[in-house]
Every structure is written in C-alpha cells, then in structure tokens.
PDB file of N, CA and C in Angstrom:
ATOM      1  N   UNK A   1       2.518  30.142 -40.274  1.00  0.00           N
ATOM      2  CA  UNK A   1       1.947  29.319 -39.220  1.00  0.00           C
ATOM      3  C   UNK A   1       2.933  29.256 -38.053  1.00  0.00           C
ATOM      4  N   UNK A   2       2.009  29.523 -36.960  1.00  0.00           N
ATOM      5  CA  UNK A   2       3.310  29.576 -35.189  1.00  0.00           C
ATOM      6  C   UNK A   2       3.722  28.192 -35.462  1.00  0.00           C
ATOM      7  N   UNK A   3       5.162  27.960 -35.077  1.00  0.00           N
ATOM      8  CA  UNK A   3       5.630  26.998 -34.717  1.00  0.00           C
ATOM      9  C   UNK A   3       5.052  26.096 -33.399  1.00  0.00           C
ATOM     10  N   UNK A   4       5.124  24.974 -33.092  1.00  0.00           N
ATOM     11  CA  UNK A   4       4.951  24.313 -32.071  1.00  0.00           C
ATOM     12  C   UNK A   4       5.935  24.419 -30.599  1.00  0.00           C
ATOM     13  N   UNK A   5       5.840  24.777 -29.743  1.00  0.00           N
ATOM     14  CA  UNK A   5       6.802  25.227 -29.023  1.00  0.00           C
ATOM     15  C   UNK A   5       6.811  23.676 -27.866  1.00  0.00           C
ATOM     16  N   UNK A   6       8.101  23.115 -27.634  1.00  0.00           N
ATOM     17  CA  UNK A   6       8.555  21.767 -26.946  1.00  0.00           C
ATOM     18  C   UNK A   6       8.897  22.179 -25.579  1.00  0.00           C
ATOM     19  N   UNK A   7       8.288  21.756 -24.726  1.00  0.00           N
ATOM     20  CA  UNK A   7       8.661  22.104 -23.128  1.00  0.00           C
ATOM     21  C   UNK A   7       9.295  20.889 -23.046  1.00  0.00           C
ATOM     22  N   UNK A   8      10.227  20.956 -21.460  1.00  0.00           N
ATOM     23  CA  UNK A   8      10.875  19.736 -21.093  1.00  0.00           C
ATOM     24  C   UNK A   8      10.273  19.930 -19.810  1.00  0.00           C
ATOM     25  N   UNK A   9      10.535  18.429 -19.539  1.00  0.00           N
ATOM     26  CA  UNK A   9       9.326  17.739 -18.145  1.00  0.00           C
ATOM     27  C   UNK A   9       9.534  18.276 -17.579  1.00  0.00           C
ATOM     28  N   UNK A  10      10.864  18.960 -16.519  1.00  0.00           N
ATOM     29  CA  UNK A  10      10.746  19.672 -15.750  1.00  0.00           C
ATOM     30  C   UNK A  10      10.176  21.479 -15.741  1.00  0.00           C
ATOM     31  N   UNK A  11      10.130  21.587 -16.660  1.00  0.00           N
ATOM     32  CA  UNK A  11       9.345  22.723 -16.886  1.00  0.00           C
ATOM     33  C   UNK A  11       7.512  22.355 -17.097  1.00  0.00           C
ATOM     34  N   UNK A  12       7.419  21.247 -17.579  1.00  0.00           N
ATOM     35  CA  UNK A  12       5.538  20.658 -17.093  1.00  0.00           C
ATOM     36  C   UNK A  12       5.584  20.278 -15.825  1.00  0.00           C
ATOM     37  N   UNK A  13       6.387  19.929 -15.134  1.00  0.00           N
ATOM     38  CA  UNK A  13       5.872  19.402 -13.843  1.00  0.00           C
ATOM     39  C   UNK A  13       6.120  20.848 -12.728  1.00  0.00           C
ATOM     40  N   UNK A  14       6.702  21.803 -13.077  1.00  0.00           N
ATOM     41  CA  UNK A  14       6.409  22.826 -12.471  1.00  0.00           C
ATOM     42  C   UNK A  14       5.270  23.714 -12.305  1.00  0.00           C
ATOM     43  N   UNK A  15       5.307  23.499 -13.810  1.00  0.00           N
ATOM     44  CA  UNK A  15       3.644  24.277 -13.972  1.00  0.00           C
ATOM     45  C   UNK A  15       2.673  23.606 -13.643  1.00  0.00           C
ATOM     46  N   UNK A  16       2.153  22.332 -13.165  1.00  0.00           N
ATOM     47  CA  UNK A  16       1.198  21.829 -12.899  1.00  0.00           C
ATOM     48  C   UNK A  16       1.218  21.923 -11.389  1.00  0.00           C
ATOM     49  N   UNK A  17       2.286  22.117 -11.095  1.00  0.00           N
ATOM     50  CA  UNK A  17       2.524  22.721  -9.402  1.00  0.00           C
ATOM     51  C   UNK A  17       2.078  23.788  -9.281  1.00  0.00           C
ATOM     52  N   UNK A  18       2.357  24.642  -9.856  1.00  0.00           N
ATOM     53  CA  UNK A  18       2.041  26.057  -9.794  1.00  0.00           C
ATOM     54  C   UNK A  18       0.173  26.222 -10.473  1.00  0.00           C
ATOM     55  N   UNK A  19      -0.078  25.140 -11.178  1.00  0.00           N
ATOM     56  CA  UNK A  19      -1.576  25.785 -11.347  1.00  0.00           C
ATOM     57  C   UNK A  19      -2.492  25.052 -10.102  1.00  0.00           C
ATOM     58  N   UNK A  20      -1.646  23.720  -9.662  1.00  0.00           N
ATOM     59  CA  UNK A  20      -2.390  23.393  -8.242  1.00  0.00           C
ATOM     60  C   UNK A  20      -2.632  24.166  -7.750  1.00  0.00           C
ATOM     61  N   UNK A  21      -1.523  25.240  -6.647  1.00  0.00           N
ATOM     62  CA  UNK A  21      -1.740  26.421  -6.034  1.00  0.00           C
ATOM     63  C   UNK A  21      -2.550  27.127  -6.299  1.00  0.00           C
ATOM     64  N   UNK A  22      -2.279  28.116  -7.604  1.00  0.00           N
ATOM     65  CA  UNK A  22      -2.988  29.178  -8.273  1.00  0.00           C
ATOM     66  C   UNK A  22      -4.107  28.610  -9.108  1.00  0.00           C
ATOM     67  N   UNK A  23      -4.399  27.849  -9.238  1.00  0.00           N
ATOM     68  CA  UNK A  23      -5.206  27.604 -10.019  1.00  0.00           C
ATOM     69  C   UNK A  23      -4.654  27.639 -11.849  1.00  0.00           C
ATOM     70  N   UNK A  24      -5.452  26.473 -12.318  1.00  0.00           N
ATOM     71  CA  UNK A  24      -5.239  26.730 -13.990  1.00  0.00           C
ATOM     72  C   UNK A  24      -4.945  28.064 -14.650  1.00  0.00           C
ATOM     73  N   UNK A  25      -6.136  28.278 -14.632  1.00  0.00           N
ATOM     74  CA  UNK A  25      -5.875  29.918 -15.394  1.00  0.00           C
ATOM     75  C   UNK A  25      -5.128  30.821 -14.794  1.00  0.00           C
ATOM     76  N   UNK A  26      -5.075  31.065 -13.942  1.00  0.00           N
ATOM     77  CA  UNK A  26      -3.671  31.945 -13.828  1.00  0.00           C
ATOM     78  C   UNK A  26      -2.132  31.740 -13.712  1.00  0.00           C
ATOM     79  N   UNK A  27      -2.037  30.013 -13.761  1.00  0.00           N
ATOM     80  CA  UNK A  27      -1.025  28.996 -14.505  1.00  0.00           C
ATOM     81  C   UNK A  27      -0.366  29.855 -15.421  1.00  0.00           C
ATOM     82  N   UNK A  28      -1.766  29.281 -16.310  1.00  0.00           N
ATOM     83  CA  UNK A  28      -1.653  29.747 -17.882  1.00  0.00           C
ATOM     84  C   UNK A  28      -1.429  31.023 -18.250  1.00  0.00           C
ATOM     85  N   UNK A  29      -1.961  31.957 -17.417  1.00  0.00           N
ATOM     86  CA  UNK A  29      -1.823  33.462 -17.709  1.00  0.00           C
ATOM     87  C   UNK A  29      -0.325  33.856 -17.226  1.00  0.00           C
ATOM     88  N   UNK A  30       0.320  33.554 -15.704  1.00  0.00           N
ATOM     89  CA  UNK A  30       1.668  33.781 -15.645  1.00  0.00           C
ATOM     90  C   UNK A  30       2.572  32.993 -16.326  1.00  0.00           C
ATOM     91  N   UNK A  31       2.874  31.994 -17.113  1.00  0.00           N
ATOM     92  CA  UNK A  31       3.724  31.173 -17.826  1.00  0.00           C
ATOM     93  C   UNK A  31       3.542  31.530 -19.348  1.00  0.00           C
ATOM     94  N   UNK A  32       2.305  31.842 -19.531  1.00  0.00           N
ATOM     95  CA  UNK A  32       2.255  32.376 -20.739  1.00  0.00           C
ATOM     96  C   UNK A  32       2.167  31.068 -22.037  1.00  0.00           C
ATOM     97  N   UNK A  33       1.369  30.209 -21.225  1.00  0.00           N
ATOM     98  CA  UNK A  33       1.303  29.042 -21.991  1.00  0.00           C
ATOM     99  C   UNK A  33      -0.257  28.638 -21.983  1.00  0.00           C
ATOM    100  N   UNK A  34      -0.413  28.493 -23.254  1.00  0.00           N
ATOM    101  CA  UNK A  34      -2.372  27.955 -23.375  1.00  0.00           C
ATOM    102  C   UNK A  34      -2.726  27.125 -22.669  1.00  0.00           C
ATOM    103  N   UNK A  35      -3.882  27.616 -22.102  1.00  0.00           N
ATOM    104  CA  UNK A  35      -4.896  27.007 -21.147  1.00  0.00           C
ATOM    105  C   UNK A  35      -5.096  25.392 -21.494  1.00  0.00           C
ATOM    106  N   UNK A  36      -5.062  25.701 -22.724  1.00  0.00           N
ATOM    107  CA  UNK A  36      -5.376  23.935 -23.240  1.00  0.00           C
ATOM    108  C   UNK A  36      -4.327  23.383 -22.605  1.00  0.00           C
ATOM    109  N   UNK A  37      -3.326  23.656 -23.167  1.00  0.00           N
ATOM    110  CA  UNK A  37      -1.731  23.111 -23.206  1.00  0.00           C
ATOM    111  C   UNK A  37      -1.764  22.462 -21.908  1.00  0.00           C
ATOM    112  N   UNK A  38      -1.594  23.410 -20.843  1.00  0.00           N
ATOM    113  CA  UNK A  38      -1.432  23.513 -19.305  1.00  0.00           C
ATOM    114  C   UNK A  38      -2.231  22.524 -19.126  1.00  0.00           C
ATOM    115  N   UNK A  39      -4.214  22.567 -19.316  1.00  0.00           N
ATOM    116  CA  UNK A  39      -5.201  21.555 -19.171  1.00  0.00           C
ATOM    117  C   UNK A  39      -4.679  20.329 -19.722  1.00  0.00           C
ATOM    118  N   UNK A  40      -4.129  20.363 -20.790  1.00  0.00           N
ATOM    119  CA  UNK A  40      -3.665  18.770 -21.502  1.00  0.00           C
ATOM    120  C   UNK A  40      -2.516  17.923 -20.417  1.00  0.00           C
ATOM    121  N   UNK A  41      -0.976  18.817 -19.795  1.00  0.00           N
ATOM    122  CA  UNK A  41      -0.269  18.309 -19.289  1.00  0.00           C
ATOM    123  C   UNK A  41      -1.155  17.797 -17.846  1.00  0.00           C
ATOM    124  N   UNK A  42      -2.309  18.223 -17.035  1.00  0.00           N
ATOM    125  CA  UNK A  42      -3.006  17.789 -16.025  1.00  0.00           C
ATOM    126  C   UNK A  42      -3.202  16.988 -15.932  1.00  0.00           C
ATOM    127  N   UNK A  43      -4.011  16.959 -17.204  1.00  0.00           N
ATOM    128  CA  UNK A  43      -5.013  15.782 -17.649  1.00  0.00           C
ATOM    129  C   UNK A  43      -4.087  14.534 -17.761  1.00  0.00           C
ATOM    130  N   UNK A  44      -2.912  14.556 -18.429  1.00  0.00           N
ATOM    131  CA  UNK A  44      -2.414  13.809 -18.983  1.00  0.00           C
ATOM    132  C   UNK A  44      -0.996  13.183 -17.912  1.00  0.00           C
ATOM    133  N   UNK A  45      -0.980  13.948 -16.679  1.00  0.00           N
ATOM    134  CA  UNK A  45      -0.115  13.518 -15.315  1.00  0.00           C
ATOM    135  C   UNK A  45      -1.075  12.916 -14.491  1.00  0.00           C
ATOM    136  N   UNK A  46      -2.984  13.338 -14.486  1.00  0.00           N
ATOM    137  CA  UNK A  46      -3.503  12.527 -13.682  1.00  0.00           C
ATOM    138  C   UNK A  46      -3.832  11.266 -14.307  1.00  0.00           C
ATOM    139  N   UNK A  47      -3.830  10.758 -15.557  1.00  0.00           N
ATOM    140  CA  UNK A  47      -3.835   9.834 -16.131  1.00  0.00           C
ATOM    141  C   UNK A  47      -2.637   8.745 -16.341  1.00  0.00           C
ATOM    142  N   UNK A  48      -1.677   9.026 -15.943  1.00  0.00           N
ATOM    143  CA  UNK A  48      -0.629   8.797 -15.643  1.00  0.00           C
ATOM    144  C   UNK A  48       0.195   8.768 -16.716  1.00  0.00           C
ATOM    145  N   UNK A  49      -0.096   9.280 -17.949  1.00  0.00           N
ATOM    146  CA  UNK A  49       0.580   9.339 -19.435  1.00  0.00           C
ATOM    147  C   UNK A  49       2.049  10.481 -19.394  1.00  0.00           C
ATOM    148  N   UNK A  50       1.823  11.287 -18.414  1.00  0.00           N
ATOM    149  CA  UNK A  50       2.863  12.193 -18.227  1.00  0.00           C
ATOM    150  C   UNK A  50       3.695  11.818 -16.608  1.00  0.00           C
ATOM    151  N   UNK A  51       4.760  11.079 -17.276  1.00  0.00           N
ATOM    152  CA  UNK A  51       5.673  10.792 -15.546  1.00  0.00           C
ATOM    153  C   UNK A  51       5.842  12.512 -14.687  1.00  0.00           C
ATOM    154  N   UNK A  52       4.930  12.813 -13.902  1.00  0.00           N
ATOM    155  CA  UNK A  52       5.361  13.882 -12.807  1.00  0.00           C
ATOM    156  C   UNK A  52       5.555  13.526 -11.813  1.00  0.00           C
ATOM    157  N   UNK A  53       6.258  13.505 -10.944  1.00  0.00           N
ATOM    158  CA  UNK A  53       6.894  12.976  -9.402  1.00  0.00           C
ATOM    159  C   UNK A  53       5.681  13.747  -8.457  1.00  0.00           C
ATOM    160  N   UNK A  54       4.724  13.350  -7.975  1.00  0.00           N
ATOM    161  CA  UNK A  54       4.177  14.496  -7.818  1.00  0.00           C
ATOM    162  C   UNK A  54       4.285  14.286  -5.990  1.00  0.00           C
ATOM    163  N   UNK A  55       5.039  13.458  -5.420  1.00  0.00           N
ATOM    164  CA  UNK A  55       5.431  12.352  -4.335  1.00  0.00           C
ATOM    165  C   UNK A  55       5.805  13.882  -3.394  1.00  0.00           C
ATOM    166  N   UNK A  56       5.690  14.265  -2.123  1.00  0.00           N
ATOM    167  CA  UNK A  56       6.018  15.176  -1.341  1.00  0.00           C
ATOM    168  C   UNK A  56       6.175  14.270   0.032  1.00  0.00           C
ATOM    169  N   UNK A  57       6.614  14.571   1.153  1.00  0.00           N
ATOM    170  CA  UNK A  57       7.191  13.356   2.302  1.00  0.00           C
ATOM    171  C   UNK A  57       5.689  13.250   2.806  1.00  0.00           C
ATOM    172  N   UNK A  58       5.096  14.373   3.103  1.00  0.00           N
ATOM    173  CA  UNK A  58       3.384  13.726   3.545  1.00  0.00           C
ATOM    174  C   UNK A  58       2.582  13.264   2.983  1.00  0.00           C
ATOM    175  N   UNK A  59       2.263  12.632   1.777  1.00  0.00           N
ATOM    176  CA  UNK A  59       1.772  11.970   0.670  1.00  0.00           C
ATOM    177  C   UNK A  59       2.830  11.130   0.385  1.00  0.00           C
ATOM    178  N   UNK A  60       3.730  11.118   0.418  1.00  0.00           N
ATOM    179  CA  UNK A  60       4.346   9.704  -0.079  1.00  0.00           C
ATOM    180  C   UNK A  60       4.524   8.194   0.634  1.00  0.00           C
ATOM    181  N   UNK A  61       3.829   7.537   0.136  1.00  0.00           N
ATOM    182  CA  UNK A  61       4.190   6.105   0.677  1.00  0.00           C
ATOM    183  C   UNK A  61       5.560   5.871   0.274  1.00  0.00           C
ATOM    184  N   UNK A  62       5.563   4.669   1.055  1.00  0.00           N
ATOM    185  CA  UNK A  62       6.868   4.022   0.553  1.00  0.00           C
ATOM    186  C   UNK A  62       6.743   3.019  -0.601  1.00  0.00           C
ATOM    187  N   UNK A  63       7.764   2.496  -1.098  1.00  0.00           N
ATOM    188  CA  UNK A  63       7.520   1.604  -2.135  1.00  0.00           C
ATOM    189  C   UNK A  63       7.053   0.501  -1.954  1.00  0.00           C
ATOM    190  N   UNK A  64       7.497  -0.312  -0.696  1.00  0.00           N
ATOM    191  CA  UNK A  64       7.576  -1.395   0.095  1.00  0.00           C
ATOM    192  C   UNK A  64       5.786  -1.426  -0.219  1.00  0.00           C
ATOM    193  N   UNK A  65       5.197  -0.270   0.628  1.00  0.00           N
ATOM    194  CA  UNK A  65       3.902   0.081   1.107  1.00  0.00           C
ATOM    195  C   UNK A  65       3.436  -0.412   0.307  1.00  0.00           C
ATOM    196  N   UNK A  66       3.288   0.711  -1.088  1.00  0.00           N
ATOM    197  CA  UNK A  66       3.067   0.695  -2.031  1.00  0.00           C
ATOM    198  C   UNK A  66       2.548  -0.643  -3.026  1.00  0.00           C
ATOM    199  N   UNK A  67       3.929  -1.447  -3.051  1.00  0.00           N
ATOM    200  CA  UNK A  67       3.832  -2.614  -3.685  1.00  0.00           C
ATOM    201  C   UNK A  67       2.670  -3.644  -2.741  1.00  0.00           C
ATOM    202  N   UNK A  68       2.389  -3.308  -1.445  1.00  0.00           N
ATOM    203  CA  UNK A  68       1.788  -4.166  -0.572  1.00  0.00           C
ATOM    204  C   UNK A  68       0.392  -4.030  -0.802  1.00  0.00           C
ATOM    205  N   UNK A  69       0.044  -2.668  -0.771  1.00  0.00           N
ATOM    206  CA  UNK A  69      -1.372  -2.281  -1.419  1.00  0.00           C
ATOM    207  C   UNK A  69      -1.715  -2.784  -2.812  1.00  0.00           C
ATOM    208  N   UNK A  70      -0.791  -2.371  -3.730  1.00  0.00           N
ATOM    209  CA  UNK A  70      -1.154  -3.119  -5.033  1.00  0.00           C
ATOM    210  C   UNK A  70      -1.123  -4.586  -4.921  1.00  0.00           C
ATOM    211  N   UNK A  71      -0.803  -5.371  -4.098  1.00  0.00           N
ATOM    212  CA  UNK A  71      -0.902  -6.569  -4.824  1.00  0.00           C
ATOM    213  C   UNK A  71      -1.941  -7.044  -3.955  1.00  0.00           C
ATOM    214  N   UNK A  72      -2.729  -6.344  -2.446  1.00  0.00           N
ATOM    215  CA  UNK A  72      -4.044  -6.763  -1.717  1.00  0.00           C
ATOM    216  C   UNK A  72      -4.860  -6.445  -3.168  1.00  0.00           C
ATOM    217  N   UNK A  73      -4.861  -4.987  -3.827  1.00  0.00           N
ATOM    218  CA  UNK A  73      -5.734  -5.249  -4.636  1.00  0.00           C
ATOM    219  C   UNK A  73      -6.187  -6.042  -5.539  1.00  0.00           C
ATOM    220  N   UNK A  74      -4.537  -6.333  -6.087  1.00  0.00           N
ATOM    221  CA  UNK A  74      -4.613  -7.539  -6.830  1.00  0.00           C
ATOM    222  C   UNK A  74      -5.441  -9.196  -6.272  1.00  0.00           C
ATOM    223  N   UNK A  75      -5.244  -9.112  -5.283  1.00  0.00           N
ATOM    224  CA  UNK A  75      -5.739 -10.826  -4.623  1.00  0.00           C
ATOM    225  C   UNK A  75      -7.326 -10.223  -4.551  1.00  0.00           C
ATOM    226  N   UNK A  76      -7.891  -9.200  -4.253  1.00  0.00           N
ATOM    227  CA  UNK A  76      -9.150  -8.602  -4.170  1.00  0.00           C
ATOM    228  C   UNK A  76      -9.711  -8.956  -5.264  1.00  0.00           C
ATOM    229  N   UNK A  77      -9.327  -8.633  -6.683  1.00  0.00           N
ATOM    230  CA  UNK A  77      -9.671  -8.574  -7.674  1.00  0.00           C
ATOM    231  C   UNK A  77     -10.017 -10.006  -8.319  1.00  0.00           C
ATOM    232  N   UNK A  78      -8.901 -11.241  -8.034  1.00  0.00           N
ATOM    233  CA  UNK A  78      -8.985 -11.850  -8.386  1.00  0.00           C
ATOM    234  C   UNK A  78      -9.571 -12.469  -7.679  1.00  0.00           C
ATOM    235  N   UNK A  79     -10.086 -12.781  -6.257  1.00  0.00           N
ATOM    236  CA  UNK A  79     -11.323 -12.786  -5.654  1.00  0.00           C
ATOM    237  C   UNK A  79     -12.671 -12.996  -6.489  1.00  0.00           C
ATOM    238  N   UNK A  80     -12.770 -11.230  -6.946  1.00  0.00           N
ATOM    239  CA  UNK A  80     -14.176 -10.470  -7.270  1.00  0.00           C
ATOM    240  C   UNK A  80     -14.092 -12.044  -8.784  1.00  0.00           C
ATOM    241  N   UNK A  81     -12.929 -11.667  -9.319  1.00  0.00           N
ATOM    242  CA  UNK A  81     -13.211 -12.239 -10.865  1.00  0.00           C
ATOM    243  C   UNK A  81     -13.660 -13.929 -10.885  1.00  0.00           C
ATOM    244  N   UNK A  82     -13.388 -14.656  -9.804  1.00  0.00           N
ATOM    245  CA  UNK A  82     -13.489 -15.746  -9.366  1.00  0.00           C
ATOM    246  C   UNK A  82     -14.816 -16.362  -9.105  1.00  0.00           C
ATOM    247  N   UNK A  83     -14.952 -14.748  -8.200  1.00  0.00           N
ATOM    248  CA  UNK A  83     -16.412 -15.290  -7.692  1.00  0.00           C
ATOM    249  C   UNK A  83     -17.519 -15.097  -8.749  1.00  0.00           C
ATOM    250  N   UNK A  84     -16.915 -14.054  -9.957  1.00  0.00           N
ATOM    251  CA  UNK A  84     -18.247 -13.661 -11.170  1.00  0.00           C
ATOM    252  C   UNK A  84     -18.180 -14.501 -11.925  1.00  0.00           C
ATOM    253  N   UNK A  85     -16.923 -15.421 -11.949  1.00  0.00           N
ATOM    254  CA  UNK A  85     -17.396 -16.530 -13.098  1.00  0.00           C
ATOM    255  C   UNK A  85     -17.845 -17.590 -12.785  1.00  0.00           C
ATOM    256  N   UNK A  86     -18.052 -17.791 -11.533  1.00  0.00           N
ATOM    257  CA  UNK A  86     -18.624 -18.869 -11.078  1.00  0.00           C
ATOM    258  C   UNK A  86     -20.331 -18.807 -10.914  1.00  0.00           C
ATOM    259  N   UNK A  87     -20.399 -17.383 -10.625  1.00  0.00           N
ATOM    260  CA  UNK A  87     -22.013 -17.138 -11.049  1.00  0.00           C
ATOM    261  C   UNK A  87     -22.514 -17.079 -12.523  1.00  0.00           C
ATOM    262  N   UNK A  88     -21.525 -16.477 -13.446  1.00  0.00           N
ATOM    263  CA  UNK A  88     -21.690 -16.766 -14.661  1.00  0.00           C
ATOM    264  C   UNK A  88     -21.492 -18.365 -15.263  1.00  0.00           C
ATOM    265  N   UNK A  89     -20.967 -19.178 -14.828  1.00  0.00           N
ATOM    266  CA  UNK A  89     -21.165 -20.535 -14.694  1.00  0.00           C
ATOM    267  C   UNK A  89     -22.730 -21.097 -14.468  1.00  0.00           C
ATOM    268  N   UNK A  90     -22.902 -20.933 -13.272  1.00  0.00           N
ATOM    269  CA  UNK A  90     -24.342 -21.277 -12.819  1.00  0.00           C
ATOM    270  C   UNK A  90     -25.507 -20.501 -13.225  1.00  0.00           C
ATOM    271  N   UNK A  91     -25.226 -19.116 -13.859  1.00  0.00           N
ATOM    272  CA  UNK A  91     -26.063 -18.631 -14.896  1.00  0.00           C
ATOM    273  C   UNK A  91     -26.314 -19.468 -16.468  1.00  0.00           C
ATOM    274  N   UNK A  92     -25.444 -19.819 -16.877  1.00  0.00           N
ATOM    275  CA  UNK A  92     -25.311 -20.601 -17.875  1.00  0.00           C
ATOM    276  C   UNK A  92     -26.126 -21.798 -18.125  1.00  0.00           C
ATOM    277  N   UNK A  93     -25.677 -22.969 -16.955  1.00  0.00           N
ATOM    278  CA  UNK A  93     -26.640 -23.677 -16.616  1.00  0.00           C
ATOM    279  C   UNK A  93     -27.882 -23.527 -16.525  1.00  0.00           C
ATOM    280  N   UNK A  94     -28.176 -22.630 -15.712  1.00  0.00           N
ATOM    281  CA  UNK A  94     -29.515 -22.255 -15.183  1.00  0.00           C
ATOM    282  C   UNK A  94     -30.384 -22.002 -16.541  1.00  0.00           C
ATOM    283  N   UNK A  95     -29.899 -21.296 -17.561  1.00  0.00           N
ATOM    284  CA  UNK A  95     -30.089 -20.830 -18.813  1.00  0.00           C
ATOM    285  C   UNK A  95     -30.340 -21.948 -19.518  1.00  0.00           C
ATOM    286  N   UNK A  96     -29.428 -22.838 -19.463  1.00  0.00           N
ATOM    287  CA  UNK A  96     -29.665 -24.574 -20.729  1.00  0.00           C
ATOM    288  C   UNK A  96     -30.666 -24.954 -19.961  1.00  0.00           C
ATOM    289  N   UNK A  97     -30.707 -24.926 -18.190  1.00  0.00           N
ATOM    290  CA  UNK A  97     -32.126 -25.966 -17.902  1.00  0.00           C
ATOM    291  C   UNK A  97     -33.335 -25.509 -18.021  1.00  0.00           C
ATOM    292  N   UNK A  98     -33.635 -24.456 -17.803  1.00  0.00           N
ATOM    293  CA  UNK A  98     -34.904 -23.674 -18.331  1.00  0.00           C
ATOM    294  C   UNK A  98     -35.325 -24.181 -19.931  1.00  0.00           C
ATOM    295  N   UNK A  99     -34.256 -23.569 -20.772  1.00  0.00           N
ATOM    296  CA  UNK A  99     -34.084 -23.730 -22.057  1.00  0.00           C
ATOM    297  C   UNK A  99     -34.725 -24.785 -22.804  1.00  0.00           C
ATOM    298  N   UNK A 100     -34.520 -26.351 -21.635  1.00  0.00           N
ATOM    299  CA  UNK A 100     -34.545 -27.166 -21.897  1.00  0.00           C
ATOM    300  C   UNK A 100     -35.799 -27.758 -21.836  1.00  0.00           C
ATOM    301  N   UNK A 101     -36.153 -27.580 -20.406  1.00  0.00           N
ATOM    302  CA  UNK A 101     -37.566 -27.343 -19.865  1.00  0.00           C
ATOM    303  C   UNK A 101     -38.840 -26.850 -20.544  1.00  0.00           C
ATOM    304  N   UNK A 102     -38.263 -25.834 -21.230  1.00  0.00           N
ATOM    305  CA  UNK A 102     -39.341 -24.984 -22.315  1.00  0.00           C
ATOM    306  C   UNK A 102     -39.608 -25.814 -23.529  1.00  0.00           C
ATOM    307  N   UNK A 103     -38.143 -26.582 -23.712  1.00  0.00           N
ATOM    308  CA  UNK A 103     -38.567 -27.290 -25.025  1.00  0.00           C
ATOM    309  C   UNK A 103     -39.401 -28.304 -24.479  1.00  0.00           C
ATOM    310  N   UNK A 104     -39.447 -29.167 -23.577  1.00  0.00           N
ATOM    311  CA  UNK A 104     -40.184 -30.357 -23.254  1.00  0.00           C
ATOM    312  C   UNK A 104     -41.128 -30.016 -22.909  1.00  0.00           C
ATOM    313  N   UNK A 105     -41.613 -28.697 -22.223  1.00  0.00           N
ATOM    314  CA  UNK A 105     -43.357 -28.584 -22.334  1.00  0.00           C
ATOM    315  C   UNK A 105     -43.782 -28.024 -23.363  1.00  0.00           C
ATOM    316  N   UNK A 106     -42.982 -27.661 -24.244  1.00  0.00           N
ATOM    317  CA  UNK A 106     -43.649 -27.613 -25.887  1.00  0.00           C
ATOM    318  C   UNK A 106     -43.566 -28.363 -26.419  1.00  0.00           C
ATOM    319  N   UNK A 107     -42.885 -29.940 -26.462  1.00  0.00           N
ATOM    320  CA  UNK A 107     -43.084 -31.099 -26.822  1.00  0.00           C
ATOM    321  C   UNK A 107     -44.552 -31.655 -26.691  1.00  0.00           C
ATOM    322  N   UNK A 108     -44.686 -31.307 -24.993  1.00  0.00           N
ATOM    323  CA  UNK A 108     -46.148 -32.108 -24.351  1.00  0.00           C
ATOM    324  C   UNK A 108     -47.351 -31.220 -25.136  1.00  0.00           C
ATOM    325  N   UNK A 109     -47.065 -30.325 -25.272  1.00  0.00           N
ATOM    326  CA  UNK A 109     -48.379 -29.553 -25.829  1.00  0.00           C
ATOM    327  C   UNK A 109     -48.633 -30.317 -27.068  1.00  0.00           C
ATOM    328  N   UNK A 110     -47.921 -30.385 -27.906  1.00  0.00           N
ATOM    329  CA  UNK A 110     -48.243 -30.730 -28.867  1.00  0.00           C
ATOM    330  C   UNK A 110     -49.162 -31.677 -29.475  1.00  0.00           C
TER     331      UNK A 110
END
C-alpha cells in the first residue's frame, strides 16, 4: 500500500497559487499531486480550515479596516437578531390569543 505523502504549508499555498492561474488540473498535472488532494487543499483554504496568506497589496485591507468591518457586521447582526425576536415574541402572543379565542368560541358552541 502507497504511503501517504505530507506536504508543508508552504508548498500548499503555492500550489493553490499556481492552480488559480493555471487552473486545477494542470496544478495537479505539473506538481504531480492528485486532483483530489490539490481540490481538498482549495476547498479547505476557502473554508478557512487551511491558514493560506492569500493577502497581495491590492486585495489586502488593513487590519484596522478589517476589524472595523467585522464588528459593523457584528452590530448588523445583532440588530437583525433583535429585531427577529421581538417578532417572534409577538408571534407567540398572537398564537396564545387566537389559541385562546378558539377555546372560548368552542366553549359558546357548546
């Protein structure tokens, strides 16, 4: 049985450079490393499970930036979550008074 062969990061984060350019498969075909393999380290740098620097000076924010955007999203979010439980609140209600309603004109029927 082939052994498992261990790359080091800087040898994955090259190749995922190089299949940007060239594309996957011919990644895989000049490095000489399975398509999967190559597909897995992608997959697994756009997911953020594999640290690749992938930062170049025209794409890179700053950190400052960075941290400024994440935390608008953050106040965004907690916004959104604020405002859904408060409709889920008044859904609730809305739910017992109906609920309630139904029972008392099936009381009167009776």
């Amino acid at each position: 049985m082939a052994e498992a062969k261990n790359y080091d990061k800087s040898y994955k984060e090259q190749a995922i450079k190089l299949a940007k350019e060239i594309g996957n498969k011919k990644a895989s075909n000049e490095l000489g490393v399975p398509y999967s393999t190559l597909y897995g380290w992608i997959t697994a740098a756009k997911n953020g499970e594999l640290d690749v620097d992938e930062r170049t000076p025209e794409n890179a924010m700053s950190l400052a930036e960075e941290v400024r955007k994440l935390r608008k999203e953050i106040k965004e979010f907690e916004k959104e979550n604020k405002r859904l439980n408060e409709l889920n609140e008044f859904l609730e209600e809305a739910s017992a008074f109906f609920a309630a309603s139904r029972q008392r004109s099936a009381k009167k029927k009776e």
